[in-house]
Protein backbone atom coordinates (compact mmCIF):
# COMPACT_ATOMS: atom_id res chain seq x y z
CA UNK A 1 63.74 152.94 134.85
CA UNK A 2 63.18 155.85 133.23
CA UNK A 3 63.58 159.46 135.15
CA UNK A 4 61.97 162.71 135.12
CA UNK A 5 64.46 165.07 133.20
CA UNK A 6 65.40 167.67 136.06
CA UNK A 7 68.52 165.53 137.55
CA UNK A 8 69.73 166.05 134.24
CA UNK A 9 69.50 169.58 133.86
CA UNK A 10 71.13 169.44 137.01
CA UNK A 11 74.13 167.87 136.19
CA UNK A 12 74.47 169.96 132.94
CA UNK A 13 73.95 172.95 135.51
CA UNK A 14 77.13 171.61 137.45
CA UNK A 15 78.57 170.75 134.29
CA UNK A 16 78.90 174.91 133.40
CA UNK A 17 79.87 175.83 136.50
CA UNK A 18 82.38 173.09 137.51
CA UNK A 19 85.30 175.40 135.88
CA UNK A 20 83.79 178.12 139.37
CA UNK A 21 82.79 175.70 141.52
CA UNK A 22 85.63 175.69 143.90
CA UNK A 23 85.64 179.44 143.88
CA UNK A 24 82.04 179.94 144.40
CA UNK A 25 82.15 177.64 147.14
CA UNK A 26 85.44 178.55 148.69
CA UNK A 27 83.70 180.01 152.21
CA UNK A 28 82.26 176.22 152.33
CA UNK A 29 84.07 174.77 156.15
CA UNK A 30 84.20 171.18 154.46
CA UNK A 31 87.16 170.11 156.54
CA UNK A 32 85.15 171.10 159.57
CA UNK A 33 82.05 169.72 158.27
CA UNK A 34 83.20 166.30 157.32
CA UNK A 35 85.01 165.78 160.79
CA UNK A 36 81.89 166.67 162.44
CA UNK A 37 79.90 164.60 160.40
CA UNK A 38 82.66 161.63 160.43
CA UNK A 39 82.49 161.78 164.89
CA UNK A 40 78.89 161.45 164.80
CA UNK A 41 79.16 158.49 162.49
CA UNK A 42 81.91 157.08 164.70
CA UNK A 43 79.81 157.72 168.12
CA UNK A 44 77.25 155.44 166.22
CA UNK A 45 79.13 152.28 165.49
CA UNK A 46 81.28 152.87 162.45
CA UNK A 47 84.39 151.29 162.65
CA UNK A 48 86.02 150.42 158.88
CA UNK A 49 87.57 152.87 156.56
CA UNK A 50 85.77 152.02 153.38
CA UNK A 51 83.92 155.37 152.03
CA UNK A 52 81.76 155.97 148.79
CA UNK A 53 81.47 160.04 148.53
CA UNK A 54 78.33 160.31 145.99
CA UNK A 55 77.75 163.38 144.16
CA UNK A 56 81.26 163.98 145.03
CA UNK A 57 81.65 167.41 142.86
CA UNK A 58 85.10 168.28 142.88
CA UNK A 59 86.29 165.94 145.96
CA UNK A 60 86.39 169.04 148.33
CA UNK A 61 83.96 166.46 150.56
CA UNK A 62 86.33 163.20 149.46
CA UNK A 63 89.82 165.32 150.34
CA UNK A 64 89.29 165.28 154.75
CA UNK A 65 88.07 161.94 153.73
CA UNK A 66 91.08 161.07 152.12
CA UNK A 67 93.07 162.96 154.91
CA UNK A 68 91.93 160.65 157.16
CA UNK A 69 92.91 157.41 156.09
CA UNK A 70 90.04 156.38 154.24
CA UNK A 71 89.50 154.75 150.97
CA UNK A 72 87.22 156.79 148.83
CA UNK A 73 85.33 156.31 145.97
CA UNK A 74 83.81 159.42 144.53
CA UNK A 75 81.00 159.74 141.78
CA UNK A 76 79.02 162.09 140.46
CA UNK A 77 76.31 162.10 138.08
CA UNK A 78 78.36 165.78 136.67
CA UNK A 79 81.00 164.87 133.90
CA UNK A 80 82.49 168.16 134.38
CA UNK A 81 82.67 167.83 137.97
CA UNK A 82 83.93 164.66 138.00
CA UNK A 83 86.74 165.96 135.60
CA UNK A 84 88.00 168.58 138.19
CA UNK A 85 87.94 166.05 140.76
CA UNK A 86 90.51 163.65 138.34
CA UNK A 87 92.78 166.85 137.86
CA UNK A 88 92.54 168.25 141.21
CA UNK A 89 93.59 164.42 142.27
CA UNK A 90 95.79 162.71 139.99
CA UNK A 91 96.71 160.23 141.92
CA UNK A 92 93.46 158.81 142.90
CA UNK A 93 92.04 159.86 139.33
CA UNK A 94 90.95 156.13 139.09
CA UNK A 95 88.77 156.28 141.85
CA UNK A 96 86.34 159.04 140.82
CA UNK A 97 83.44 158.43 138.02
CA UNK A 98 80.65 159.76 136.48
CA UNK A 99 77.28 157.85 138.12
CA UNK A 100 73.41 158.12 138.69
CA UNK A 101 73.01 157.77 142.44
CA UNK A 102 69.79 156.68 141.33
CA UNK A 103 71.01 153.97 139.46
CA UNK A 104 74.23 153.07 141.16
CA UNK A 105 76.42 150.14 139.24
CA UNK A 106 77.89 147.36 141.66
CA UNK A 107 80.78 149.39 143.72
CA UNK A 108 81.33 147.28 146.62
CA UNK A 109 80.93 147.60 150.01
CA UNK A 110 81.27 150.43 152.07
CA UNK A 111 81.53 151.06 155.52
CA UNK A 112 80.94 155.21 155.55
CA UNK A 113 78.26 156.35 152.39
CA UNK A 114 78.56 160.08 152.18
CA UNK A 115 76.26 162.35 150.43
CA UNK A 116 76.19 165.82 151.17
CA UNK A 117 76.19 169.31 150.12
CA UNK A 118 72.95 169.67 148.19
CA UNK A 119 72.93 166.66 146.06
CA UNK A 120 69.69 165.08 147.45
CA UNK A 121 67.78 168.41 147.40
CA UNK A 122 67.99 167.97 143.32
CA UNK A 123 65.47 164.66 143.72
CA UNK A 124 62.00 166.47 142.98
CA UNK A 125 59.68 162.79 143.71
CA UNK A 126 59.90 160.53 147.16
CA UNK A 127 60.61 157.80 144.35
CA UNK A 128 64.31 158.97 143.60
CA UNK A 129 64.71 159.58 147.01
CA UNK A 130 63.74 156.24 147.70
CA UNK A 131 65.52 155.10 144.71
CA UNK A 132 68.62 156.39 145.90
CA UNK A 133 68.55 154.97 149.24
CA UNK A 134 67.90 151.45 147.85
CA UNK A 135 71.02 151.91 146.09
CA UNK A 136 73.01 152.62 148.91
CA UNK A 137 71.32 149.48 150.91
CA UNK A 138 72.86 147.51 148.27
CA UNK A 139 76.34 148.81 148.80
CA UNK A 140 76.36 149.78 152.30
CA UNK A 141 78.70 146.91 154.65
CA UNK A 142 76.55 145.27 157.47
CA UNK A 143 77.59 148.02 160.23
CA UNK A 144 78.33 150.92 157.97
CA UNK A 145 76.80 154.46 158.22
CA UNK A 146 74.93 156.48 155.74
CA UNK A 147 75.29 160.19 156.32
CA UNK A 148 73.28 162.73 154.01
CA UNK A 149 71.97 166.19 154.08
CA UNK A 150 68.66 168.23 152.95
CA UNK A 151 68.11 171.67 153.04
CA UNK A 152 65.64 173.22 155.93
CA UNK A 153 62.65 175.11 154.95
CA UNK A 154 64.57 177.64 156.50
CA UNK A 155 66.94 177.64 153.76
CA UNK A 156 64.26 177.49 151.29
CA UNK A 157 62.70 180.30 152.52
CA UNK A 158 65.69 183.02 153.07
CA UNK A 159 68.29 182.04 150.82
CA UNK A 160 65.95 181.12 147.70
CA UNK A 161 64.60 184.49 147.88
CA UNK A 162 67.95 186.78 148.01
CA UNK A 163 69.86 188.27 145.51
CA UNK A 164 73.69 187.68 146.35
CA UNK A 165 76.31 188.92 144.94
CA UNK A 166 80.08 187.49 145.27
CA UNK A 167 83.53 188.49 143.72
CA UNK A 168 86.71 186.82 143.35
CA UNK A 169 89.97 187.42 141.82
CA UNK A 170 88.85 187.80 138.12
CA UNK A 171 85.91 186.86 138.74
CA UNK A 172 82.34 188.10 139.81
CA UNK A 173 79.39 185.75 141.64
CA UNK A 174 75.48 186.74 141.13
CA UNK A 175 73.22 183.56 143.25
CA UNK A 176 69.36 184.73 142.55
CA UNK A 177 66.35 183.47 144.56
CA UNK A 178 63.43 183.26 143.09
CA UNK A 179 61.16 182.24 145.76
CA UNK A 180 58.89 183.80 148.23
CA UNK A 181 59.11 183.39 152.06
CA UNK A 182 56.04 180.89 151.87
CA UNK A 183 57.48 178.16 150.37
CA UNK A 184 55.60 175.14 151.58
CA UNK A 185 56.81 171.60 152.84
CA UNK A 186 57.09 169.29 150.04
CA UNK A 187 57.64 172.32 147.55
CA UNK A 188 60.07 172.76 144.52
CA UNK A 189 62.93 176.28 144.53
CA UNK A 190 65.05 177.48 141.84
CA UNK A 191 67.63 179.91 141.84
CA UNK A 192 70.10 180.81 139.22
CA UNK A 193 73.75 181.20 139.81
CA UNK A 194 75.66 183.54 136.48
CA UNK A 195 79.21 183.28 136.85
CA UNK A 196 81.07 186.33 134.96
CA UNK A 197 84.89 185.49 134.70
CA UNK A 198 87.37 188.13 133.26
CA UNK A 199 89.11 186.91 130.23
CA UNK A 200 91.64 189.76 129.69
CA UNK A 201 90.95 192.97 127.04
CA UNK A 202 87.71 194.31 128.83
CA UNK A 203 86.15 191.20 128.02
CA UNK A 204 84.20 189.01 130.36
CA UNK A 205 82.39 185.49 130.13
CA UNK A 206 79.09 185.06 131.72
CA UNK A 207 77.84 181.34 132.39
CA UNK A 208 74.49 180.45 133.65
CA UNK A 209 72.83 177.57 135.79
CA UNK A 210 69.83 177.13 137.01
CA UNK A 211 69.35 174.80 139.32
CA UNK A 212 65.79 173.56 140.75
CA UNK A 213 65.87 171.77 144.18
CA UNK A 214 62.78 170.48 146.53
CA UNK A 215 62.37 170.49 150.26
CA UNK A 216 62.37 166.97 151.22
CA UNK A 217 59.71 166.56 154.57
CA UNK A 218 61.44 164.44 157.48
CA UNK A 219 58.77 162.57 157.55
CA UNK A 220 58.69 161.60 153.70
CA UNK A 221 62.82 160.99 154.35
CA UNK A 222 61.94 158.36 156.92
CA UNK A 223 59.64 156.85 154.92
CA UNK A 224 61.79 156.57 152.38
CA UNK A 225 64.41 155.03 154.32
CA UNK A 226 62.18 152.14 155.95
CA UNK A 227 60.97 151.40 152.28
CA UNK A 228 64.94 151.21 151.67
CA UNK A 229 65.43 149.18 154.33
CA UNK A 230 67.59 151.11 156.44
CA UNK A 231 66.69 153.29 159.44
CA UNK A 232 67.34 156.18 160.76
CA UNK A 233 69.69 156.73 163.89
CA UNK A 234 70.32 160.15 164.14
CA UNK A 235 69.24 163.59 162.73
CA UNK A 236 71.23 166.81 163.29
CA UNK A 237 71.07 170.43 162.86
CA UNK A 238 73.59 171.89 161.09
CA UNK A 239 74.51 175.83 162.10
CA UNK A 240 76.43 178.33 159.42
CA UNK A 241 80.30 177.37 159.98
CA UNK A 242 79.37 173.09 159.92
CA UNK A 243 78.55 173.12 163.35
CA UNK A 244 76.22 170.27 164.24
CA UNK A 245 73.22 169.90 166.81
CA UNK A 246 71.65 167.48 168.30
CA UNK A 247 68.37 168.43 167.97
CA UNK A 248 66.72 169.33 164.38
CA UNK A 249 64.86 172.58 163.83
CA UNK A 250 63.20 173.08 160.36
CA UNK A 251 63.09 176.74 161.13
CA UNK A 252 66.43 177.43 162.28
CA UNK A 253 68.39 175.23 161.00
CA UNK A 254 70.42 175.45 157.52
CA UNK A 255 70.45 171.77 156.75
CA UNK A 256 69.25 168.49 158.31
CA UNK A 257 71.92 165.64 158.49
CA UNK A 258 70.70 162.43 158.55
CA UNK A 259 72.41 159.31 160.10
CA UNK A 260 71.37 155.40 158.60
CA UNK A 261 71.84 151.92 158.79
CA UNK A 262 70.74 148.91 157.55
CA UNK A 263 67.74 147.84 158.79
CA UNK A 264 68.00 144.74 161.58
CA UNK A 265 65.69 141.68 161.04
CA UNK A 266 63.03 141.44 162.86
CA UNK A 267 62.69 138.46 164.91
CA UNK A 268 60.53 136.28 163.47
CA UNK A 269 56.98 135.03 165.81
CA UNK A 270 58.10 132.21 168.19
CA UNK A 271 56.95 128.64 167.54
């Protein structure tokens, strides 16, 4: 099948700022996030140690994986990502590639499917969405758990619209919003993120991204997933700091984190 362009511009926006990422991210809890995350999926029913981490980035969602015993595959549809993951890793270098989640090559079976930390935001139809969740159908185990994330209208509407600025050592962080507080359900936002890093002599490198992301209705999510065949057990709120709800609040939350299975037959009509 052939895709609307924007999921590539995405990953050749992570592919610019994958040298940054792990700086411009570094106030990210993912240790807390991913256990929080991983207890939920537990409290559901998932018992193996199997993991695929898509849209992996740099691993910094794969490493409490790791920590934990797991097995973990990681891909990302970012070369350059996927490259700091492989360095930042060496020993598991093997198990992190460059992959659509749209188009997902046979991987296995997994018992935990992770995707999280803005990579399903960048899908801009209910297709890919739905596209991606038939992928992980196909490579989710029997009883496994599908966890994912989508930003909150909330999100959409305060931190698409702020100029932030960020420094680090040798380096300087500009995130601009350029959306208005009415951004609508089902509606696209784009922000650019310029990196300046210091490179010695009075001279500094700027790098731009842009990156274009749409709010993703729960309603259209659920959709999606029934037309994957999987359905959803559990949605959470997710607080600054990783903290988790158990209730969902488009207006207050900062993300929505979804919890799936495979759908069980139906039973058929009796004789």
């Amino acid at each position: 099948m052939t895709y609307v362009a924007e999921l590539d511009q995405a990953a050749g926006a992570y592919d610019r700022l994958a040298p940054h990422y792990d700086e411009f991210t570094d106030g990210y809890a993912h240790e807390a996030w991913i256990a929080a995350v991983e207890h939920r999926a537990r409290r559901l029913g998932l018992r193996g140690r199997r993991a695929l981490d898509i849209a992996c980035g740099t691993g910094k969602s794969t490493e409490p994986l790791l920590s934990r015993g797991y097995s973990v595959l990681g891909c990302d549809i970012s070369a350059g990502m996927v490259r700091e993951a492989q360095r930042k890793f060496p020993a598991s270098a093997g198990d992190f590639l460059v992959a659509d989640m749209r188009e997902l090559p046979p991987l296995g079976e997994f018992d935990l499917v992770l995707c999280v930390d803005d990579a399903l935001n960048y899908l801009l139809s209910d297709r890919e969405l739905e596209d991606v969740f038939g992928c992980v159908a196909s490579v989710l185990a029997t009883d496994g758990i599908f966890a994912f994330d989508l930003n909150s209208l909330a999100t959409y509407r305060s931190a698409f619209t702020q100029t932030i600025l960020r420094e680090a050592e040798g380096l300087l962080f500009a995130w601009r919003g350029e959306e208005t507080s009415s951004l609508m359900p089902g509606e696209t936002a784009a922000a650019t993120i310029e990196v300046f890093a210091e490179r010695g002599g009075g001279c500094w490198e700027r790098t731009t991204s842009r990156h274009l992301q749409r709010h993703h209705p729960p309603d259209a999510v659920h959709e999606a997933l029934r037309n994957a065949e999987l359905e959803c057990c559990e949605v959470a709120g997710q607080l600054p700091g990783a903290e988790l709800e158990d209730s969902a609040d488009e207006d207050r939350h900062i993300k929505l984190v979804y919890f799936a299975r495979r759908s069980k037959p139906q039973p058929g009509p009796r004789g």
